[in-house]
N, C-alpha and C. Protein backbone atom coordinates (compact mmCIF):
# COMPACT_ATOMS: atom_id res chain seq x y z
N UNK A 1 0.81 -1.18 0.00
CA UNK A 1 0.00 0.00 0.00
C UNK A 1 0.87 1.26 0.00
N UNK A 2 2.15 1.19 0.98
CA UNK A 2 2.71 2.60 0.84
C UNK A 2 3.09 2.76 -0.55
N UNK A 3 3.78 1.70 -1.05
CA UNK A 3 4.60 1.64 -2.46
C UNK A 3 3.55 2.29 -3.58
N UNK A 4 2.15 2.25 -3.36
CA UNK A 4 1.27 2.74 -4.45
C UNK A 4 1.48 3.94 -4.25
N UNK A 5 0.96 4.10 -2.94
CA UNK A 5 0.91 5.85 -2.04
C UNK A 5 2.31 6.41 -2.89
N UNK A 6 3.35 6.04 -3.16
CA UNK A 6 4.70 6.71 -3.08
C UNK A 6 4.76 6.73 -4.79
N UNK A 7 4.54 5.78 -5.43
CA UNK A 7 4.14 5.88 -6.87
C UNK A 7 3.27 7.17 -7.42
N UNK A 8 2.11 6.80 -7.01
CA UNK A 8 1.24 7.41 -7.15
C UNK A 8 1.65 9.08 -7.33
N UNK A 9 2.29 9.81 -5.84
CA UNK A 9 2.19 10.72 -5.64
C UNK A 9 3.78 11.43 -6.16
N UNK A 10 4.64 10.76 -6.49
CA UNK A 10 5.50 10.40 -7.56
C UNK A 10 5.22 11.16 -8.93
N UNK A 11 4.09 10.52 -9.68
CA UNK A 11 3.74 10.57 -10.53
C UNK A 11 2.78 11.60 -11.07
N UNK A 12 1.81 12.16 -9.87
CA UNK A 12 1.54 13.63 -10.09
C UNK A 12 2.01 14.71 -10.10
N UNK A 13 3.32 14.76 -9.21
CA UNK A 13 4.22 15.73 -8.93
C UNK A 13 5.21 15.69 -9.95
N UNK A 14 5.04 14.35 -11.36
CA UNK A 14 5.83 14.53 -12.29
C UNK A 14 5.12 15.49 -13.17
N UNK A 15 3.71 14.69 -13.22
CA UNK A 15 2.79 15.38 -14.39
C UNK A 15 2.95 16.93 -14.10
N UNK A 16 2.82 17.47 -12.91
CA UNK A 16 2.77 18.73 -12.24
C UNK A 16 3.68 19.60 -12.85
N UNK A 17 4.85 18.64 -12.49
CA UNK A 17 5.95 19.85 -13.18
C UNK A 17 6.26 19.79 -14.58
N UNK A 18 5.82 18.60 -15.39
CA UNK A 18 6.12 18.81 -16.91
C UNK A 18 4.97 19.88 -17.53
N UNK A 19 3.56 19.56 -16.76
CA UNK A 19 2.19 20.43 -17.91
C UNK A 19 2.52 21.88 -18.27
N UNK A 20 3.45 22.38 -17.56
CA UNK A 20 4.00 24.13 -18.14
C UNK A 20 4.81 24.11 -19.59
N UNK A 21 5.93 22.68 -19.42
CA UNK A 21 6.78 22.66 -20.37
C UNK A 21 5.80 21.89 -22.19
N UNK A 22 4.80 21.21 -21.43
CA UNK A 22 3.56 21.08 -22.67
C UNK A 22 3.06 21.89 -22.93
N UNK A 23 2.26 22.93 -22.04
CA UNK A 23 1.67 23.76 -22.46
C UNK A 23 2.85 25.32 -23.48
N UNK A 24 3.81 25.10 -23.01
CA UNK A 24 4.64 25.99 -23.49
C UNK A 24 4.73 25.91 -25.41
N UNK A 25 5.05 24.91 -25.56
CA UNK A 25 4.94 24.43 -26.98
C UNK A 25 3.74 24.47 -28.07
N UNK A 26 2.82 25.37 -28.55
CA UNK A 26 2.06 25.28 -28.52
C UNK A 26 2.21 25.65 -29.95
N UNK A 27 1.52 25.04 -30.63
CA UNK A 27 2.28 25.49 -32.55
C UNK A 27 1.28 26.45 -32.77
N UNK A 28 -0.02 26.81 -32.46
CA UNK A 28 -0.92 27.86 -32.74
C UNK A 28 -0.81 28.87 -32.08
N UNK A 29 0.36 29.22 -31.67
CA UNK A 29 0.33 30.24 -30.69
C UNK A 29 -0.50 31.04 -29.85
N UNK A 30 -1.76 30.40 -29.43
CA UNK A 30 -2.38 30.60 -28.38
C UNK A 30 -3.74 30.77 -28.96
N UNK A 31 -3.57 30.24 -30.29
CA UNK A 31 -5.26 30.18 -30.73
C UNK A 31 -5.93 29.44 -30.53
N UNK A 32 -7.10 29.23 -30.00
CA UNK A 32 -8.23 28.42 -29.71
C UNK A 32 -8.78 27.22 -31.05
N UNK A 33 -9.54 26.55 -30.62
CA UNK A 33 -9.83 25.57 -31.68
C UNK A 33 -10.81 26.35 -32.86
N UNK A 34 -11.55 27.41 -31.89
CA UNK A 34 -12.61 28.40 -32.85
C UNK A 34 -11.87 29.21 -33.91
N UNK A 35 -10.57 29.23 -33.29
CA UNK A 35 -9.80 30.84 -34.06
C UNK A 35 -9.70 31.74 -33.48
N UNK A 36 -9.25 32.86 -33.24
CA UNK A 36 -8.81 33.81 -33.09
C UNK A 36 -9.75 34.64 -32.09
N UNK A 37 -9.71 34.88 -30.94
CA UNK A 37 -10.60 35.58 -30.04
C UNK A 37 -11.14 37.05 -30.30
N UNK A 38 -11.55 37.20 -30.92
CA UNK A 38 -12.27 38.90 -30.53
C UNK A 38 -13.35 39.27 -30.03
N UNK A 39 -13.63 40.38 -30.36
CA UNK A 39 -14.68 40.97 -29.37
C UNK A 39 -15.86 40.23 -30.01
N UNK A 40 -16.31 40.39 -30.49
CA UNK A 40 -17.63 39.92 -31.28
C UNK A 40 -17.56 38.63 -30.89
N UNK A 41 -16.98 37.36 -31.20
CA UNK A 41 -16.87 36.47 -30.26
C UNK A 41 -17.22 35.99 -28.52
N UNK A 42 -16.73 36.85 -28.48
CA UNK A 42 -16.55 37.33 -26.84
C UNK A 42 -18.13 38.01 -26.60
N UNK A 43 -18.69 38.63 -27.62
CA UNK A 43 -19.98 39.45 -27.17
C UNK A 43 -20.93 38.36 -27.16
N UNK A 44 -20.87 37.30 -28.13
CA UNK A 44 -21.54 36.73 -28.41
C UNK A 44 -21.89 35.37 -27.95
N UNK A 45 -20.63 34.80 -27.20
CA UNK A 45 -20.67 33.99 -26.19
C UNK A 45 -21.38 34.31 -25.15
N UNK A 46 -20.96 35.51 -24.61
CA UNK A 46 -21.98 36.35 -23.59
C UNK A 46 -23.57 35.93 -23.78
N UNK A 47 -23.94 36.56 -25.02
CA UNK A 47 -25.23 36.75 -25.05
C UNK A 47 -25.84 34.95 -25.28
N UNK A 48 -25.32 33.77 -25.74
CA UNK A 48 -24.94 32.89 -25.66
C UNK A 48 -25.73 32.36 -24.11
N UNK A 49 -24.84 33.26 -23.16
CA UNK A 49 -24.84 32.19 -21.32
C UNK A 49 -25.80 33.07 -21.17
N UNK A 50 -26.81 34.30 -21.48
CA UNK A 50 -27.37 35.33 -21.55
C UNK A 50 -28.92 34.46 -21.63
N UNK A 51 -28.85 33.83 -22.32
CA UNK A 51 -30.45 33.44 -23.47
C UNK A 51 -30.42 31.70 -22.70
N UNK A 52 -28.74 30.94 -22.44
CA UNK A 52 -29.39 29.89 -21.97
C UNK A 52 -29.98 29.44 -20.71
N UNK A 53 -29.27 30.15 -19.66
CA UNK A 53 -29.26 30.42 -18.14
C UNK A 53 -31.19 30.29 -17.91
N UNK A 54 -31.94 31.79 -18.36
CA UNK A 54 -33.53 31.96 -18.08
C UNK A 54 -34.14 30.79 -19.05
N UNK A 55 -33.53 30.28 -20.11
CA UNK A 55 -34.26 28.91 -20.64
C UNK A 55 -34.13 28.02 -20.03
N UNK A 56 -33.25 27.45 -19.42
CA UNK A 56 -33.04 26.37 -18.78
C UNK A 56 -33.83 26.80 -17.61
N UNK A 57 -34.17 27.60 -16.82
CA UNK A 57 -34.52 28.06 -15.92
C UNK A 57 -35.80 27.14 -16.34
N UNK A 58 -36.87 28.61 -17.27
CA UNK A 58 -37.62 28.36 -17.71
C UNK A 58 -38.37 26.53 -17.83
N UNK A 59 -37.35 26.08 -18.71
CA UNK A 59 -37.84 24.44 -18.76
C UNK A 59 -37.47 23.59 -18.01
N UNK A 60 -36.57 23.74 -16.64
CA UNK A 60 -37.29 23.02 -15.41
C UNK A 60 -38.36 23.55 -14.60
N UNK A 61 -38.44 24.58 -14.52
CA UNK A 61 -40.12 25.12 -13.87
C UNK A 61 -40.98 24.91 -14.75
N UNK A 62 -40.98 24.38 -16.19
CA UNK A 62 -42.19 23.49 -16.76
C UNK A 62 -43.04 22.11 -16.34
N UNK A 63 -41.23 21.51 -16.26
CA UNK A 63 -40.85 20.35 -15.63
C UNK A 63 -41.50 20.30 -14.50
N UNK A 64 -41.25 20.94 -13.67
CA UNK A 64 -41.18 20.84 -12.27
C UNK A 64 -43.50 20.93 -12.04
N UNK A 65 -43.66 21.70 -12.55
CA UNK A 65 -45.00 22.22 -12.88
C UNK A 65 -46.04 21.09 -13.36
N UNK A 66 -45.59 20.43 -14.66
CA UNK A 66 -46.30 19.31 -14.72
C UNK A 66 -46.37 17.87 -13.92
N UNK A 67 -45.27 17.43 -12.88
CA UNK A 67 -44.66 16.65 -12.02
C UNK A 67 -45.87 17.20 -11.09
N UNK A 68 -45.77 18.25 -10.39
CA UNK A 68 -47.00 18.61 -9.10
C UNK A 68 -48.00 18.56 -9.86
N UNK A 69 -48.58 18.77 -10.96
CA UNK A 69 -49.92 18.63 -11.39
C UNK A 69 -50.61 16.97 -11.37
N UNK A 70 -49.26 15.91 -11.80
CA UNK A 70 -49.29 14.84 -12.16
C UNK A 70 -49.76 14.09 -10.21
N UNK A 71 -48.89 14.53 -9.66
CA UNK A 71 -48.65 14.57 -8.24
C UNK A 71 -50.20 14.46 -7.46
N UNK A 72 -50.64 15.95 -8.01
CA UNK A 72 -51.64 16.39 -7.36
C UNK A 72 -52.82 15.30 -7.68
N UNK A 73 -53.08 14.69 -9.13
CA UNK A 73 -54.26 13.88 -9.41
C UNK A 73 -54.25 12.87 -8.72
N UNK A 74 -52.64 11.96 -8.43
CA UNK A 74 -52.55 10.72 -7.97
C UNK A 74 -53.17 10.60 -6.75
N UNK A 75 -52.61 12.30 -5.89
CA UNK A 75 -53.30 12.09 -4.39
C UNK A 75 -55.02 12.44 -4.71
N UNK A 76 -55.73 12.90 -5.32
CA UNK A 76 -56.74 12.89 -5.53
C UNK A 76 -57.53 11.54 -5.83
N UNK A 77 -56.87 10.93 -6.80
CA UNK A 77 -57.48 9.82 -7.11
C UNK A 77 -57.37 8.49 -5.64
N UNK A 78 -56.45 8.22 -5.41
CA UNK A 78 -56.24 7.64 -4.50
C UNK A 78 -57.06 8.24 -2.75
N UNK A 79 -57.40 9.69 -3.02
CA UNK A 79 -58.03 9.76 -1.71
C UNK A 79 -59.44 9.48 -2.35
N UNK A 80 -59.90 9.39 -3.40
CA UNK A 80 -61.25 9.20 -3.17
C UNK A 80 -61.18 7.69 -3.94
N UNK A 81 -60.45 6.90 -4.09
CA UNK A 81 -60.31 5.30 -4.05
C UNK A 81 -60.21 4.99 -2.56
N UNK A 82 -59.99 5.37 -1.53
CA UNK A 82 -59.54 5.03 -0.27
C UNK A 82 -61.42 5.09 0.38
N UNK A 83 -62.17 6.69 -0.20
CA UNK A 83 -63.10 7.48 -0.03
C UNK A 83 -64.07 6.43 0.15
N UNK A 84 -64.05 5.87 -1.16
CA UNK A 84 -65.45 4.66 -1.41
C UNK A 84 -65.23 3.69 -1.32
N UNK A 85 -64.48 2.73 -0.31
CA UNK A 85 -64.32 1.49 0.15
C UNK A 85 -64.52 1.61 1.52
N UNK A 86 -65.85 0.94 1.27
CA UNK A 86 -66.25 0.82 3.25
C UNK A 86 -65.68 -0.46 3.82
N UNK A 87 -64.96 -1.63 2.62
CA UNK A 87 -64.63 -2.80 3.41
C UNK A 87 -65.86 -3.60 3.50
N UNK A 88 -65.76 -4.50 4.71
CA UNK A 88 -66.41 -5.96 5.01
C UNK A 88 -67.45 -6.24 3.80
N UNK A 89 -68.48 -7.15 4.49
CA UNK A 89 -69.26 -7.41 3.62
C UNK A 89 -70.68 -7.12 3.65
C-alpha cells in the first residue's frame, strides 16, 4: 500500500511539473480551436450564457409544474379510491 501511495504521488508531482513545459509548446500560438478571439466572439458567447441560463430556468419550472400537477391527481385519485371502500361485507 505505501509503495502505491509513493508511486502514485511520484507521478503527479511529475505530471505537475512537466504540464508548463507542454503547455509551453504550442504550434498555434495561443489560438483556440474556434480561431482567433475577438470581441464579437466574446460578445456573443456572452449573449450565448445570456439566453441559456432563463431557458433552462424556464424548462425546469415546466418540468417541475407538470410533475406537481401529475402529483396532485394521484393524491386525488387515491383519496377518493380510499373514499369509497367501506370494506367488510
Amino acid at each position: 500500500m505505501r509503495r502505491l501511495a509513493v508511486t502514485t504521488s511520484a507521478l503527479l508531482v511529475s505530471l505537475a511539473l512537466l504540464a508548463p513545459v507542454a503547455l509551453a509548446a504550442d504550434p498555434d500560438h495561443g489560438e483556440g480551436t474556434y480561431g482567433p478571439v475577438t470581441d464579437k466572439n466574446i460578445t456573443n458567447a456572452g449573449f450565448l450564457v445570456i439566453i441559456f441560463f432563463p431557458t433552462l430556468v424556464l424548462v425546469l419550472s415546466l418540468i417541475q409544474w407538470k410533475l406537481d400537477q401529475r402529483k396532485e391527481r394521484r393524491k386525488k385519485a387515491a383519496k377518493k379510491l380510499a373514499g369509497d371502500w367501506h370494506g367488510g361485507w
